[in-house]
Structure formats: structure tokens, C-alpha cells
Protein backbone atom coordinates (compact mmCIF):
# COMPACT_ATOMS: atom_id res chain seq x y z
CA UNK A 1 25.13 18.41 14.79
CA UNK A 2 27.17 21.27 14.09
CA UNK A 3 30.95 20.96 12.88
CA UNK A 4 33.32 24.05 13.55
CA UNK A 5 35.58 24.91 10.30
CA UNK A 6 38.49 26.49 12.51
CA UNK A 7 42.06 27.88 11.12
CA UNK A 8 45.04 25.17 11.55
CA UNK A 9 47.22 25.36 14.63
CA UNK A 10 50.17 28.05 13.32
CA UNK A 11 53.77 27.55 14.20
CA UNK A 12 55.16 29.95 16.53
CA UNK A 13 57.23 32.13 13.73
CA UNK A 14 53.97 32.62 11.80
CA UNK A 15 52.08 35.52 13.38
CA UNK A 16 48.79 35.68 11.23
CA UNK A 17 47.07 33.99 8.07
CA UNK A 18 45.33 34.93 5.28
CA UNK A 19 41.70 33.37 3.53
CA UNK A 20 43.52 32.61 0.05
CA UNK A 21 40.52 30.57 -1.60
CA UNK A 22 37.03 28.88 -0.62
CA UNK A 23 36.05 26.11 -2.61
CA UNK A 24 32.70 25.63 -1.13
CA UNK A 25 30.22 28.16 -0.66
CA UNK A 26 27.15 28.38 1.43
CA UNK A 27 24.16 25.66 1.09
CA UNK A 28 27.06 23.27 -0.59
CA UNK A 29 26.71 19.25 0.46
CA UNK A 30 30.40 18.56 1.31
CA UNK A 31 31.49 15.20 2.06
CA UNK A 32 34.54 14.03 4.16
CA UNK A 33 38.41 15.12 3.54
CA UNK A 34 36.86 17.60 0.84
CA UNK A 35 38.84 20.56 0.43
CA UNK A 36 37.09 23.63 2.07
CA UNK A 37 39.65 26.36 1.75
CA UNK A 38 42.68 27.25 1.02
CA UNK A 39 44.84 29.22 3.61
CA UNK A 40 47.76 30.85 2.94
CA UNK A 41 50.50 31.84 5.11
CA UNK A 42 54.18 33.68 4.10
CA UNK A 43 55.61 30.22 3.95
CA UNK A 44 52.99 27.59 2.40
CA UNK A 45 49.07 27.42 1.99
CA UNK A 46 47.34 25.08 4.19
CA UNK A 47 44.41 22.47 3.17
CA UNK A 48 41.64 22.66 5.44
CA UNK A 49 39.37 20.04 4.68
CA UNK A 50 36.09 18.61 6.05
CA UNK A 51 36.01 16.56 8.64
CA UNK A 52 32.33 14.75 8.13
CA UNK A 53 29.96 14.82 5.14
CA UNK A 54 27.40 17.71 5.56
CA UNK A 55 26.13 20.80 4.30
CA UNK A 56 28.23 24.49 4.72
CA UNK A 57 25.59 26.60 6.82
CA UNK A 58 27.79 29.49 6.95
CA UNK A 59 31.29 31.27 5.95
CA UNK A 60 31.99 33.86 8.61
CA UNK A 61 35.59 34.88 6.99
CA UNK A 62 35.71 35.96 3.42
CA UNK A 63 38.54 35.45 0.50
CA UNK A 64 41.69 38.05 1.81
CA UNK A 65 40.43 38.27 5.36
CA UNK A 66 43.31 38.16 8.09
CA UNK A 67 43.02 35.18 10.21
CA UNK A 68 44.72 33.94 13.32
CA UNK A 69 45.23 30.29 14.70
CA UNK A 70 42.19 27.84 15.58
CA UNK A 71 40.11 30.53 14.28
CA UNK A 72 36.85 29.85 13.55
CA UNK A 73 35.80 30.21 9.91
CA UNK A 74 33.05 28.61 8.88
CA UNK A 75 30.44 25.96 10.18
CA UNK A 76 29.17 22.48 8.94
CA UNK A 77 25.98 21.01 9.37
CA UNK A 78 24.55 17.78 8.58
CA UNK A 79 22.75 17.15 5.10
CA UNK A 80 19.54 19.36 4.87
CA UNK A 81 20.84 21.88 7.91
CA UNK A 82 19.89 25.61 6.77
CA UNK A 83 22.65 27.49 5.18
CA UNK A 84 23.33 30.62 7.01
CA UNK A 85 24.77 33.27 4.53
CA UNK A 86 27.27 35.37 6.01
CA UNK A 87 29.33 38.70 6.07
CA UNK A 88 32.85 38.95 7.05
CA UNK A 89 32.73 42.47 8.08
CA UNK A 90 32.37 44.64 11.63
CA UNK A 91 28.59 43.34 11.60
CA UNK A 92 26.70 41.06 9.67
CA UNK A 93 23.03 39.91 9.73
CA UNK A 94 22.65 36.29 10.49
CA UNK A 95 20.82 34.25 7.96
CA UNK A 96 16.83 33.14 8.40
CA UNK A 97 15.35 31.17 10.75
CA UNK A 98 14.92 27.72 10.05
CA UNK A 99 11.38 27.53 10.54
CA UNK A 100 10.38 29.69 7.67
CA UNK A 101 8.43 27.78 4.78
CA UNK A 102 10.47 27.54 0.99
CA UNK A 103 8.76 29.27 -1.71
CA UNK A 104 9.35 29.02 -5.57
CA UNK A 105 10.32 32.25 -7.15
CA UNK A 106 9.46 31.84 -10.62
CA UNK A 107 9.63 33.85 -14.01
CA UNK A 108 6.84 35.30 -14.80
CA UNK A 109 4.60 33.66 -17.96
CA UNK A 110 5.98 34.99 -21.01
CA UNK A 111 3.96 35.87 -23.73
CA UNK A 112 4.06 33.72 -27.09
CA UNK A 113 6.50 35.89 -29.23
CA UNK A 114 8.68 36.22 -26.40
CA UNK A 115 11.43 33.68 -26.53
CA UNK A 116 13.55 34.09 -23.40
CA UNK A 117 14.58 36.74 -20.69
CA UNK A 118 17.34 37.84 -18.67
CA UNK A 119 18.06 38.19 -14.79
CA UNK A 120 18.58 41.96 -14.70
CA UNK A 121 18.71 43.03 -11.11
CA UNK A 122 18.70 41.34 -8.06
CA UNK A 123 17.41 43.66 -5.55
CA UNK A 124 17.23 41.57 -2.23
CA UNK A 125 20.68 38.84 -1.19
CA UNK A 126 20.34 36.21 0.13
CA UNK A 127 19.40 36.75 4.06
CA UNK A 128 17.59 39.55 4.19
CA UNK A 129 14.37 40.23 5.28
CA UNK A 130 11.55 41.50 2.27
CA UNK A 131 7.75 41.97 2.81
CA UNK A 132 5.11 40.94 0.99
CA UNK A 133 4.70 42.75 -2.74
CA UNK A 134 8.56 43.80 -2.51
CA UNK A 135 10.45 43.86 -5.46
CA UNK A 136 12.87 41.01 -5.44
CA UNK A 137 14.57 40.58 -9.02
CA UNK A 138 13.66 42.42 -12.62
CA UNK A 139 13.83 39.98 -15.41
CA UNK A 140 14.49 42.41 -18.85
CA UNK A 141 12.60 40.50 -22.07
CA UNK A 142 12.84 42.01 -25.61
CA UNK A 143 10.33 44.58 -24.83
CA UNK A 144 10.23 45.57 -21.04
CA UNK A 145 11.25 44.79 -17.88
CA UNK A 146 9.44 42.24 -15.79
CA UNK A 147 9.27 42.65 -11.59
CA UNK A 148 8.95 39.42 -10.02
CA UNK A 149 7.57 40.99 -6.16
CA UNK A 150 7.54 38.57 -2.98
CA UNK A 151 4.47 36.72 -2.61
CA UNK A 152 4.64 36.84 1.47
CA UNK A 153 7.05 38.53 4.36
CA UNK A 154 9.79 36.36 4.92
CA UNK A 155 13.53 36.08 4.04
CA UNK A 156 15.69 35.64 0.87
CA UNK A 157 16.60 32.29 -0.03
CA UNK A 158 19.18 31.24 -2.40
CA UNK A 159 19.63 33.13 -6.25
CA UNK A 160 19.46 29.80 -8.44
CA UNK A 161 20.10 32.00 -11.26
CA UNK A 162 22.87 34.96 -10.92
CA UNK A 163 22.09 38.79 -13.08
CA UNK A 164 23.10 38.01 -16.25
CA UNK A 165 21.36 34.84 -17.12
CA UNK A 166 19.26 33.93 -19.50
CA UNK A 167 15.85 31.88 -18.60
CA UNK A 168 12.77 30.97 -19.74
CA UNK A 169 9.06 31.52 -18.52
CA UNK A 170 7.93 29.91 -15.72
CA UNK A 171 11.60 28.99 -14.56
CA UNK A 172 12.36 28.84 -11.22
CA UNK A 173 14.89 31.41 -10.17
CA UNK A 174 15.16 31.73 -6.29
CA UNK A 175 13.29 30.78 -3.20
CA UNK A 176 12.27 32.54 0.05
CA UNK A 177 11.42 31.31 3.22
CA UNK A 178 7.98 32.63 3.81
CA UNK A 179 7.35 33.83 7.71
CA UNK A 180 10.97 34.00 8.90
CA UNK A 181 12.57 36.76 9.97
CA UNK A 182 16.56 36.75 9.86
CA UNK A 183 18.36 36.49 13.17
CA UNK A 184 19.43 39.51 15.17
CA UNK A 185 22.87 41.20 13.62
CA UNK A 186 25.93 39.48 15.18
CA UNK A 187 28.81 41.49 15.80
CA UNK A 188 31.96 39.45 14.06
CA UNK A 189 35.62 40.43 15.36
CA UNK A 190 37.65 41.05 12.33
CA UNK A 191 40.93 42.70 11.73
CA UNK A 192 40.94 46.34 11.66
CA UNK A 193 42.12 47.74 8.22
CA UNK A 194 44.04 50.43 8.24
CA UNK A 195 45.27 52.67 5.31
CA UNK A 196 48.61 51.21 4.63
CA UNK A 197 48.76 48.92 2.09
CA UNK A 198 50.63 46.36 3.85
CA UNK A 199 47.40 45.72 6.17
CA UNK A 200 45.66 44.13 3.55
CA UNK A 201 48.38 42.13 1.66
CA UNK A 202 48.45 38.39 2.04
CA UNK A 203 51.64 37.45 4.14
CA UNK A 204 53.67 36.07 0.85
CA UNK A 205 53.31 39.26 -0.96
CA UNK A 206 53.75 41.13 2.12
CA UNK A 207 57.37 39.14 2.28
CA UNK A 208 57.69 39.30 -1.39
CA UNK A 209 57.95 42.83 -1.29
CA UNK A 210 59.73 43.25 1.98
CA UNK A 211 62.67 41.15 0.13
CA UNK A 212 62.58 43.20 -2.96
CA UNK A 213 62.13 46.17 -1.13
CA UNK A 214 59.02 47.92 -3.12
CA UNK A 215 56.83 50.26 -1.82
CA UNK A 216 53.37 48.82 -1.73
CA UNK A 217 51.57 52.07 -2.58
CA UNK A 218 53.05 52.26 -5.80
CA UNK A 219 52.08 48.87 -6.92
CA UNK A 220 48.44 48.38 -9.05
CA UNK A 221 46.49 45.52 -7.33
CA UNK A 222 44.73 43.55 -9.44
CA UNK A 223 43.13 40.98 -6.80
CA UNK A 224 39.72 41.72 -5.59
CA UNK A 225 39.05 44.80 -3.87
CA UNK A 226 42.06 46.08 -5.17
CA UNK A 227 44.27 43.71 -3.35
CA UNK A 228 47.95 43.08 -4.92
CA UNK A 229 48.95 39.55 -5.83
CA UNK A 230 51.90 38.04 -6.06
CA UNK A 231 51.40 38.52 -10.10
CA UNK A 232 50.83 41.97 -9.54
CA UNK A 233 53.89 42.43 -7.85
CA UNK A 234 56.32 40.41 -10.63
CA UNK A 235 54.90 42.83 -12.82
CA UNK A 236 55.86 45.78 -11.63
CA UNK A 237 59.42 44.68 -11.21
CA UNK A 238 59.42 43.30 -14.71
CA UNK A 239 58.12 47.15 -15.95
CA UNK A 240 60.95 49.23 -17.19
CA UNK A 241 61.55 52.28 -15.04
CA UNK A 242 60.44 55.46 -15.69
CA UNK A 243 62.73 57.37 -17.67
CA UNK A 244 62.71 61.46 -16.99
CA UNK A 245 63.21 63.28 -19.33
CA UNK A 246 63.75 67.44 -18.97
CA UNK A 247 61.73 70.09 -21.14
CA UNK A 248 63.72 72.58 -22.41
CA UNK A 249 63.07 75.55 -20.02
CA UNK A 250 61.11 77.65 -22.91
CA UNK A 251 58.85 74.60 -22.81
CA UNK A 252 55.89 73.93 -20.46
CA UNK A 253 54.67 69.78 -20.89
CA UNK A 254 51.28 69.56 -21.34
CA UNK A 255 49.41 67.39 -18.89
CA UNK A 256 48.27 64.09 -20.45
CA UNK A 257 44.97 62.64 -19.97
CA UNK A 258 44.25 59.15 -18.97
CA UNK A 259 43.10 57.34 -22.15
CA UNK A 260 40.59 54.75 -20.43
CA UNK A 261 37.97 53.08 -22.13
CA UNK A 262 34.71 50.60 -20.67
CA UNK A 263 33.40 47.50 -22.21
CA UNK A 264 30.23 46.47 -20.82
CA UNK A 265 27.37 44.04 -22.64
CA UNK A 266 24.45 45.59 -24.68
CA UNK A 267 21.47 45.15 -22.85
CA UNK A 268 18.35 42.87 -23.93
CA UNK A 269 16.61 46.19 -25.00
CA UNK A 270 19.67 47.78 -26.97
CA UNK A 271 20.19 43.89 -28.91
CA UNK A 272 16.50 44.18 -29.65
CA UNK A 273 16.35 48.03 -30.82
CA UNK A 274 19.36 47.32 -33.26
CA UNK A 275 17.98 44.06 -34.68
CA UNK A 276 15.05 45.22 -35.30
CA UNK A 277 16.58 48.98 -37.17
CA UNK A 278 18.84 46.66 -39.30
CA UNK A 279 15.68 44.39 -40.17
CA UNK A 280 13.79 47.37 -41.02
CA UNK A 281 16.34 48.98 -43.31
CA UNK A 282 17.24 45.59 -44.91
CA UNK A 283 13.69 44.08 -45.67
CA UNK A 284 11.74 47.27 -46.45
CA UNK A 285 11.62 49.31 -49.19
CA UNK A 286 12.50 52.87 -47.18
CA UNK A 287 12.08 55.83 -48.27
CA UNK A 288 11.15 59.35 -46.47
CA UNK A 289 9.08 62.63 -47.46
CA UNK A 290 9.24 66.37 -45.85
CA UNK A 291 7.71 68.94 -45.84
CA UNK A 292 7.03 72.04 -43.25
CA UNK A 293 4.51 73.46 -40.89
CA UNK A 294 3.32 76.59 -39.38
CA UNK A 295 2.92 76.29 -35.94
CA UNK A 296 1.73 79.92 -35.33
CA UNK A 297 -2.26 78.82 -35.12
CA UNK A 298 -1.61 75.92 -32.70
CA UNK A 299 1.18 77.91 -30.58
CA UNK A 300 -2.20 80.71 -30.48
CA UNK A 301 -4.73 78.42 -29.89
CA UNK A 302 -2.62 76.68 -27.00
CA UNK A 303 -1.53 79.85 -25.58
CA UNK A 304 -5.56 80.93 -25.46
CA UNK A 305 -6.58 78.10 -23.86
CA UNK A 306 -3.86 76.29 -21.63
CA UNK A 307 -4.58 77.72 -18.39
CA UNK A 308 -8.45 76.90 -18.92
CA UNK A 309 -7.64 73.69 -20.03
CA UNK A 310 -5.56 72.49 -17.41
CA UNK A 311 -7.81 73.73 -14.58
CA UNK A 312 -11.04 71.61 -16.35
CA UNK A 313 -8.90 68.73 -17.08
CA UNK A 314 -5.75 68.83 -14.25
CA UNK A 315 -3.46 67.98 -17.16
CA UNK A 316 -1.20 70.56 -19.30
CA UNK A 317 -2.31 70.95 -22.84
CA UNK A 318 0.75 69.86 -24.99
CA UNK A 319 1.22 69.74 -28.66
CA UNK A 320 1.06 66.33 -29.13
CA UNK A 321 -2.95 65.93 -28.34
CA UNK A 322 -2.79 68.17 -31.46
CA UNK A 323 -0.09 65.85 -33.50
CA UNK A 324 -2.00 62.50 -32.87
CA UNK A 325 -5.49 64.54 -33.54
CA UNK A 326 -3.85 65.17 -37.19
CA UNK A 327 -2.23 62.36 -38.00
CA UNK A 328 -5.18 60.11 -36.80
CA UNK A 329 -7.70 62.10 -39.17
CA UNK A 330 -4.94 61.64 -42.08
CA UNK A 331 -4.65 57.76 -41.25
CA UNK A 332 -8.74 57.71 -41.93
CA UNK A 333 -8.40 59.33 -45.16
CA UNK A 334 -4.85 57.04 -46.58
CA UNK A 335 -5.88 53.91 -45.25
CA UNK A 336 -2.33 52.27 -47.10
CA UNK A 337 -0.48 54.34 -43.98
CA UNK A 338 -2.50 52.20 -41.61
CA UNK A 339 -2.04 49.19 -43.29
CA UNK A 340 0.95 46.75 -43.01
CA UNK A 341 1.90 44.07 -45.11
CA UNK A 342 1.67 40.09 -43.57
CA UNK A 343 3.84 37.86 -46.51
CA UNK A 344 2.11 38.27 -49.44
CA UNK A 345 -0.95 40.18 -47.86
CA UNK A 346 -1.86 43.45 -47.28
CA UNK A 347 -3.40 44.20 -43.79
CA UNK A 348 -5.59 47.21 -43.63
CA UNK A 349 -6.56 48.30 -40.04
CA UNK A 350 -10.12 49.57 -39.39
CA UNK A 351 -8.51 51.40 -35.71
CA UNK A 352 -6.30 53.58 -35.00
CA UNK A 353 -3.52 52.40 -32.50
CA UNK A 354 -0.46 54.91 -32.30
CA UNK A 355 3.28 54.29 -31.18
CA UNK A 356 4.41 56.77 -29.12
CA UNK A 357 8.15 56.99 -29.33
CA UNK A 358 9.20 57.43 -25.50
CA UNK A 359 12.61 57.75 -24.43
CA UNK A 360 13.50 56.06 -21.52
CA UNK A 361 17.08 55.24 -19.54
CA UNK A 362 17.34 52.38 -21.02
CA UNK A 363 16.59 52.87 -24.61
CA UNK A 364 13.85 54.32 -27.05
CA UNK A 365 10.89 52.58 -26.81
CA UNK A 366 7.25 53.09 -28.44
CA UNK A 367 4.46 52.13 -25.88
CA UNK A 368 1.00 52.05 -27.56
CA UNK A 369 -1.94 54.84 -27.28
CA UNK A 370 -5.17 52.57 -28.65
CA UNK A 371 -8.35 53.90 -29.88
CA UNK A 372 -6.61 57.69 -30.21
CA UNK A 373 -9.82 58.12 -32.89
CA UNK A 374 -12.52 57.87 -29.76
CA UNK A 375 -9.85 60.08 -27.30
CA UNK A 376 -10.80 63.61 -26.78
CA UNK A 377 -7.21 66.11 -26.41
CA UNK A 378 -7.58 65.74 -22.62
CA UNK A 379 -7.49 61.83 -22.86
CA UNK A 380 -5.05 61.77 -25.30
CA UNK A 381 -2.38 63.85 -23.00
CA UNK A 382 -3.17 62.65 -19.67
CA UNK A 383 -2.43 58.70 -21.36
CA UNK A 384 0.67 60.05 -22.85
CA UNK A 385 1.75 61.53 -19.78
CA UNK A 386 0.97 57.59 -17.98
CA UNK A 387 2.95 55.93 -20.47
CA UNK A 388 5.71 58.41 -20.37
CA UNK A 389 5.86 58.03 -16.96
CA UNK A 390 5.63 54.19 -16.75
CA UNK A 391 8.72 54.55 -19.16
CA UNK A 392 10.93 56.55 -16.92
CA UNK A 393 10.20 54.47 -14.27
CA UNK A 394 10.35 51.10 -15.83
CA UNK A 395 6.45 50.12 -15.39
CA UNK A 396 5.53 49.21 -18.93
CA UNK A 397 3.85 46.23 -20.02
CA UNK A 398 3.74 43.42 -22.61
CA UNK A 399 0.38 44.86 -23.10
CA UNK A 400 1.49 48.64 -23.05
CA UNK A 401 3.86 47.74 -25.71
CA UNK A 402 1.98 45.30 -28.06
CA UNK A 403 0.05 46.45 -31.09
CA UNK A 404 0.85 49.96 -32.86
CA UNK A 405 -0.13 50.78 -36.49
CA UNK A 406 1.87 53.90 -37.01
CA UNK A 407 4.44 55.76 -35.38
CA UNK A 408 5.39 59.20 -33.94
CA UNK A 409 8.37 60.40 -32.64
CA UNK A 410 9.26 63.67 -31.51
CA UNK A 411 12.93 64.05 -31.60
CA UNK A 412 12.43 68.24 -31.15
CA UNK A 413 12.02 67.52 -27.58
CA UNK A 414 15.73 67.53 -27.94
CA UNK A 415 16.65 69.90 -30.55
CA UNK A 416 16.29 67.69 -33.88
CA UNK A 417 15.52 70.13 -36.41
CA UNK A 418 15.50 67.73 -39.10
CA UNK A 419 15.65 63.69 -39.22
CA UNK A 420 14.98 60.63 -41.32
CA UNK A 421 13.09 58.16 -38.92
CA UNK A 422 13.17 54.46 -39.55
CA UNK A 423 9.95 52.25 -39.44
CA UNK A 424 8.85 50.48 -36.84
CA UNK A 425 8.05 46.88 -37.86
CA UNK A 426 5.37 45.82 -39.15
CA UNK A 427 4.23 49.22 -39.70
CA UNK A 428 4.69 50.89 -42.88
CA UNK A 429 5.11 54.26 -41.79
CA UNK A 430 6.74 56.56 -39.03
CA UNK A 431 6.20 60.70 -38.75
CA UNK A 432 9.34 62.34 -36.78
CA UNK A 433 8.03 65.80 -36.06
CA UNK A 434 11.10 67.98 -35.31
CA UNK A 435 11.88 71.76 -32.88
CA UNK A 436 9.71 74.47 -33.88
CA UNK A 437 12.01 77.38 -34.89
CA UNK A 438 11.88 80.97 -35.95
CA UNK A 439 11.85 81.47 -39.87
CA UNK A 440 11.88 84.25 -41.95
CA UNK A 441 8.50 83.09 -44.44
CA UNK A 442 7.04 83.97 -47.21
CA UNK A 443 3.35 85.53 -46.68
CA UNK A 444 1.42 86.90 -49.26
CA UNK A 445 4.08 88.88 -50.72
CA UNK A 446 5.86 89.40 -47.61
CA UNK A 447 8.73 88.64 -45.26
CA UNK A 448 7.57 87.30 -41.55
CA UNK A 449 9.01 85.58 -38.79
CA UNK A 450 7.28 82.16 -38.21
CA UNK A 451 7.48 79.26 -36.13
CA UNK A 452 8.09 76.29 -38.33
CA UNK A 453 8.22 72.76 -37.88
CA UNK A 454 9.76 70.00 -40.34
CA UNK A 455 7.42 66.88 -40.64
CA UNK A 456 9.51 63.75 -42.19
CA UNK A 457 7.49 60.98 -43.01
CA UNK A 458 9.56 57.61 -43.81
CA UNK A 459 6.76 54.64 -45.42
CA UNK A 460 7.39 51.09 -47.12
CA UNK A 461 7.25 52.21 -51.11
CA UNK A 462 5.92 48.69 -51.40
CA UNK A 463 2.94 49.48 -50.13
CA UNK A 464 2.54 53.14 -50.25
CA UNK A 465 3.19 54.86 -53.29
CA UNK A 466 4.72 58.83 -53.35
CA UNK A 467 1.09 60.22 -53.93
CA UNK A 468 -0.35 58.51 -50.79
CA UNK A 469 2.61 59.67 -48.81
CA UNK A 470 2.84 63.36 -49.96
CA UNK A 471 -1.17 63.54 -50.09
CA UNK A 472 -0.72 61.88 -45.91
CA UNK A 473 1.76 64.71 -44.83
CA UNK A 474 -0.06 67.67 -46.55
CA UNK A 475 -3.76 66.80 -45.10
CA UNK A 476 -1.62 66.68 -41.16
CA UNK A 477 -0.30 70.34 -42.56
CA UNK A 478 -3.31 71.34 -43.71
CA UNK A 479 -4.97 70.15 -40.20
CA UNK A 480 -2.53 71.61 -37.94
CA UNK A 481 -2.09 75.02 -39.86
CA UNK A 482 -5.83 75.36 -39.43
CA UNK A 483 -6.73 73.33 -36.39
CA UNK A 484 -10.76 74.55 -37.14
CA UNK A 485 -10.35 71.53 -39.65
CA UNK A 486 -10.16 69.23 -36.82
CA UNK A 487 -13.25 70.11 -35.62
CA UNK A 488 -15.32 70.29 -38.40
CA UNK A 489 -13.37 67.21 -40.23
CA UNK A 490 -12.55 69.49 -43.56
């Protein structure tokens, strides 16, 4: 049995009504003479409470909608009836048919160092139609961000946990009705809203300012959408006027700008980046070393053999094939720069994982190139180029991001010329390579313009001492001024 929630009879001097506040929302258990909503009119606010126990199945008027007498409003059903979510404007789609089967949405299993998560985006509401593999909500940990897809065609079910929230693994987080399909759109007759301001004020403001005689326009609303409250209206008459004041006529005001500012939360990622750069500089003994390369025999080299290269291997030949080429032939001659310290032990790695510093929307992060010692230049760019990608877009991994024994990062992609970088935990060292610029050098007596780079390598003094450091950056000089040495590992 269905119950109709309708408006109260009106007297005859009241024209219209207005939705002041729901107390109840869809898929509530309500029980009888519970308040339901609150509706206001420009005289009192009226009660409108439920007749029977139940469930509410659907809201077809919203908070600040314009309502007339024995309206209908909403609809009760009894206890376990379907809700049926619903929109209060010129058409809304009818929730999902009832004979759709309730599925667990679920965070996925998080991985042992990973505490918690948070609801990030919600990308389907509650009554519409998804497909099977769909994206329904990301779920942002410490590292990346999670999609949880639909496991079958159906509709959205209820969001038992709103963007914002934190949860755990395995927590259940929605539900969808598997095989439904939501009802045809219904058209719902609602109030035009026209421009004026008065259309969408509730009736008491609309005679509070009517009295004082204000003009709406000029009033801020502060009420959803926008919509001026009675507050917003003492307000303004409690504000002292506007004094003018006239420039002398030599004297032209200057326009002033609005001063505004936004507060919004850090996100998971940002918390994580600057607990872990304030753990870095506070428990590690940080220190960093420079020096400068010629990058006249790579440019060459590159320049020789790009076009070939990229028709053999359908990828562009980049410089940093060349970078993690050097720095992984340094790492196998300093093995203290691979290493990382665990306590009271020193951990010396016998591979040759490397952090790729990637910069993504939603923060720097440093996916994880593994094995680069058994990766030939065209492997090494084309997975760079995948995890690049995967950052822009949001795809990386728990496994993508796990793991890493040393670092680069290439702030030159965006004009660094010269940086400190700062470690990436555990590891004991990070190289920020920096833009190649024009430089009068130098040469053998003589003056010549060069394309330099800065390397700046920042290590853990407790486990690398200056000569290991200086001795790492020179050999990935050495290397990349003379990339032959690559090749015949001199």
C-alpha cells in the first residue's frame, strides 16, 4: 500500500507555499505522526507528518520548491517498499524497478601498508542506469586512486558512504540493483522560475521585504542555490549604507578588485606527499651535490637517429632512455646509492628499480620502472610513456607504485634550471636533472656555446659518504658526455 504525502489544505488568503525543510529522505523507515516536512507559508510553517509507519519511496518536491494546496509531495510505502529517488525539476527519471537483484559495492582489498581510503568521486546517483564494467565511485588511498566498476547492468542503489569519507578495505559502500532498468522519465509540473528574484523567495521573506520595502536584487542570498533567507535579509538592513564619497575632479578612482579567497581540504595524495617531505627532511641526514653536463653528444646522437628510431620502434626517442641508461650503470658501480637503510641495517639491492617522478593533476607522484638494467632504450621509453600516461589519466596501481630504489626527476620539463630534490623514502638518493641551456664554455682554450645541463644529486650522508656521491654524479657525466661508454661499459 501506497500513502500520498500531499500539501495541507491552505486558507483562502494564502495563495502558494513553500518546501521549507524535509526531515526524512528517501529509503527512510518512518513511523506514525513523524514529522516529514516542514512547510512554510507567509504566515506560519505547517507540520506535515506521517500518517502510518512505512518507508519514504520517493520526494517529488525539493527544499525551496513552490507548492500549492493538497499537493502531492512525496509518497509512503510500507516497510521494505523500494525507495524511488526523485528530482523536483521539469523532468526527472523515475527510480529502478523493483525487481532488480541488490548487490554489495565494496572497497576494494587494500594492500597491507595501506591503512584506510577515501570516497573521492561518485560518478553514478542514485537511480540511474550503469552497465556492466562502468565506473561507479574512485576511492583515493595514500598512493593512487582506486575505481570500484559495476559488476553487472543494472541501476544505482543507495551511497552508504557520501565523497569525503573515510573507509576501510573491503567496506561496503553502495549497492545496485543488478538487471533493472530505471522507469521511463516522468514529466513533473513544477513552478516556472522566472528571473526576478521574488519568484524564488519563500513567501515570509517575500513579505518581509515587501514591508521593508527592499529590492530583492540587491540582497546576497545565502540559502541554497542562492536563495535569500530571512537572515539574509536582517542583514542587509542591519549593514550601514553606502556612503559616496566624490574624487576631486583631477582624480580618477582606481577600480578595486574583489579580494576573495577558497578554502578547500588537501587531498589524500597532497597529506601523503607533505608527510612524507617533512619525514624525509627530519629523519635523514640530507645533503645535495652538483655538478654539470654537456648535452651536445646526446642532443647529436638523438638528432642522428630519432627518425630511424621511431619508425623501428613506433616510439619517440627521448632523453630520458639516455638518463636512466646512465644512472643505472652508475648505481652498478656505487652500490651505497642503491642501498637503503632498514633500522640499524643497511639494505643493498642486487636490481635496479627506478622512480620516475611523474607529474600528474593531482600531485607529483613516482611510479616505478623495474628491471631498467635488462631494458633496451626502446623499452625503457615506450614504459615511461605507459606510466606517464596512466598518471594523467589516473590508472596507476598499488603495484605501479610499490618498490623504487632511486629516484629521478626531471623538473627541466618545466624550466628548472637548478634545484635541490628531496629523497624519496626509503631511498637514499634522488638525481633532479634540470633545462638544458645555452652556455658560453670553456674548450680547450676556447670560448663555445654549449648546451648544459645541471645534475643535483641529494643522498642520506649516513649512508653515503661525499666520495661515493661525487664519484656517482661524475661516472653519469662521464656516460652521458660520451654515450660510446654506454655501450662498451667504460
Amino acid at each position: 500500500m501506497t500513502i500520498e504525502i500531499k500539501v495541507p489544505v491552505l486558507p483562502e488568503s494564502v495563495a502558494d507555499a513553500t518546501i521549507a525543510t524535509w526531515h526524512v529522505k528517501v529509503g527512510d523507515t518512518v513511523s506514525r505522526d513523524q514529522n516529514l516536512v516542514d512547510i512554510e507559508t507567509d504566515k506560519v510553517v505547517l507540520e506535515v507528518v506521517s500518517p502510518e509507519d512505512g518507508v519514504v519511496t520517493e520526494i517529488s518536491q525539493e527544499e525551496g520548491a513552490t507548492v500549492l494546496g493538497e499537493q502531492l509531495i512525496a509518497l509512503v510505502g510500507a516497510a521494505g517498499a523500494v525507495a524511488t529517488p526523485a528530482n523536483t525539476q521539469a523532468s526527472a527519471a523515475a527510480a529502478p524497478a523493483s525487481e532488480g537483484n541488490p548487490v554489495d559495492i565494496n572497497v576494494p582489498v587494500l594492500p597491507e601498508s595501506v591503512a584506510d581510503a577515501t570516497i573521492a568521486t561518485w560518478h553514478v546517483q542514485p537511480g540511474e542506469a550503469i552497465s556492466r564494467d562502468q565506473n561507479l565511485v574512485d576511492i583515493e588511498t595514500d598512493k593512487v586512486v582506486l575505481e570500484v566498476v559495476a559488476p553487472e547492468d543494472g541501476v544505482m542503489g543507495e551511497h552508504l558512504h557520501a565523497e569525503g569519507d573515510t573507509v576501510l578495505g573491503e567496506q561496503l559502500i553502495g549497492k545496485i540493483l543488478a538487471g533493472a532498468a530505471p522507469a521511463s522519465e516522468v514529466s513533473v509540473s513544477a513552478p516556472a522560475v522566472s528571473d526576478e528574484s521574488s519568484d524564488v523567495l519563500t513567501p515570509s521573506v517575500r513579505r518581509l521585504i515587501a514591508e521593508k520595502g527592499l529590492d530583492a536584487s540587491k540582497i546576497n542570498g545565502t540559502g541554497k542555490n542562492g536563495r535569500v533567507t530571512k537572515e539574509d535579509v536582517d542583514k542587509f538592513l542591519k549593514a550601514p549604507a553606502p556612503v559616496a564619497k566624490k574624487a576631486p575632479e583631477s582624480v580618477v578612482a582606481a577600480p578595486v578588485g574583489e579580494r576573495t579567497q577558497k578554502r578547500v581540504p588537501m587531498t589524500r595524495l597532497r597529506k601523503t606527499i607533505a608527510t612524507r617531505l617533512l619525514e624525509a627532511k627530519n629523519s635523514t641526514a640530507m645533503l645535495t651535490t652538483f655538478n654539470e653536463v654537456n648535452m651536445k653528444p646526446i642532443m647529436d646522437l638523438r638528432k642522428q637517429y630519432k627518425d630511424a628510431f621511431e619508425k623501428r620502434h613506433d616510439i619517440r626517442l627521448g632523453f630520458m632512455s639516455f638518463y636512466v641508461k646512465a644512472v643505472t650503470e652508475a648505481l652498478k658501480r656505487f652500490p651505497a646509492v642503491n642501498a637503503s637503510i632498514d633500522g640499524d641495517d643497511i639494505v643493498y639491492h642486487n636490481f635496479f628499480d627506478m622512480s620516475i617522478a611523474v607529474s600528474t593533476p593531482r600531485g607529483l607522484v613516482t611510479p616505478v620502472l623495474r628491471d631498467c638494467d635488462k631494458m633496451s632504450c626502446a623499452e625503457i621509453e615506450k614504459n615511461i610513456r605507459e606510466l606517464a600516461l596512466k598518471g594523467r589519466d589516473g590508472k596507476l596501481t598499488i603495484d605501479d607504485m610499490t618498490g623504487g630504489n632511486f629516484t629521478i626527476t626531471n623538473g627541466g620539463v618545466f624550466g628548472s634550471l637548478l634545484s635541490t630534490p628531496i629523497l624519496n623514502l626509503p631511498q637514499a638518493a634522488i638525481l633532479g636533472m634540470h633545462k638544458i641551456q645555452d652556455r658560453p664554455m670553456a674548450v680547450n682554450g676556447k670560448v663555445e656555446i654549449l648546451p648544459m645541463m645541471y645534475l643535483a644529486l641529494s643522498y642520506d650522508h649516513r649512508l653515503i659518504d661525499g666520495k661515493e656521491s661525487v664519484g656517482f654524479l661524475v661516472t653519469i657525466k662521464e656516460l652521458l658526455e660520451d654515450p660510446a661508454r654506454l655501450l662498451l661499459d667504460v
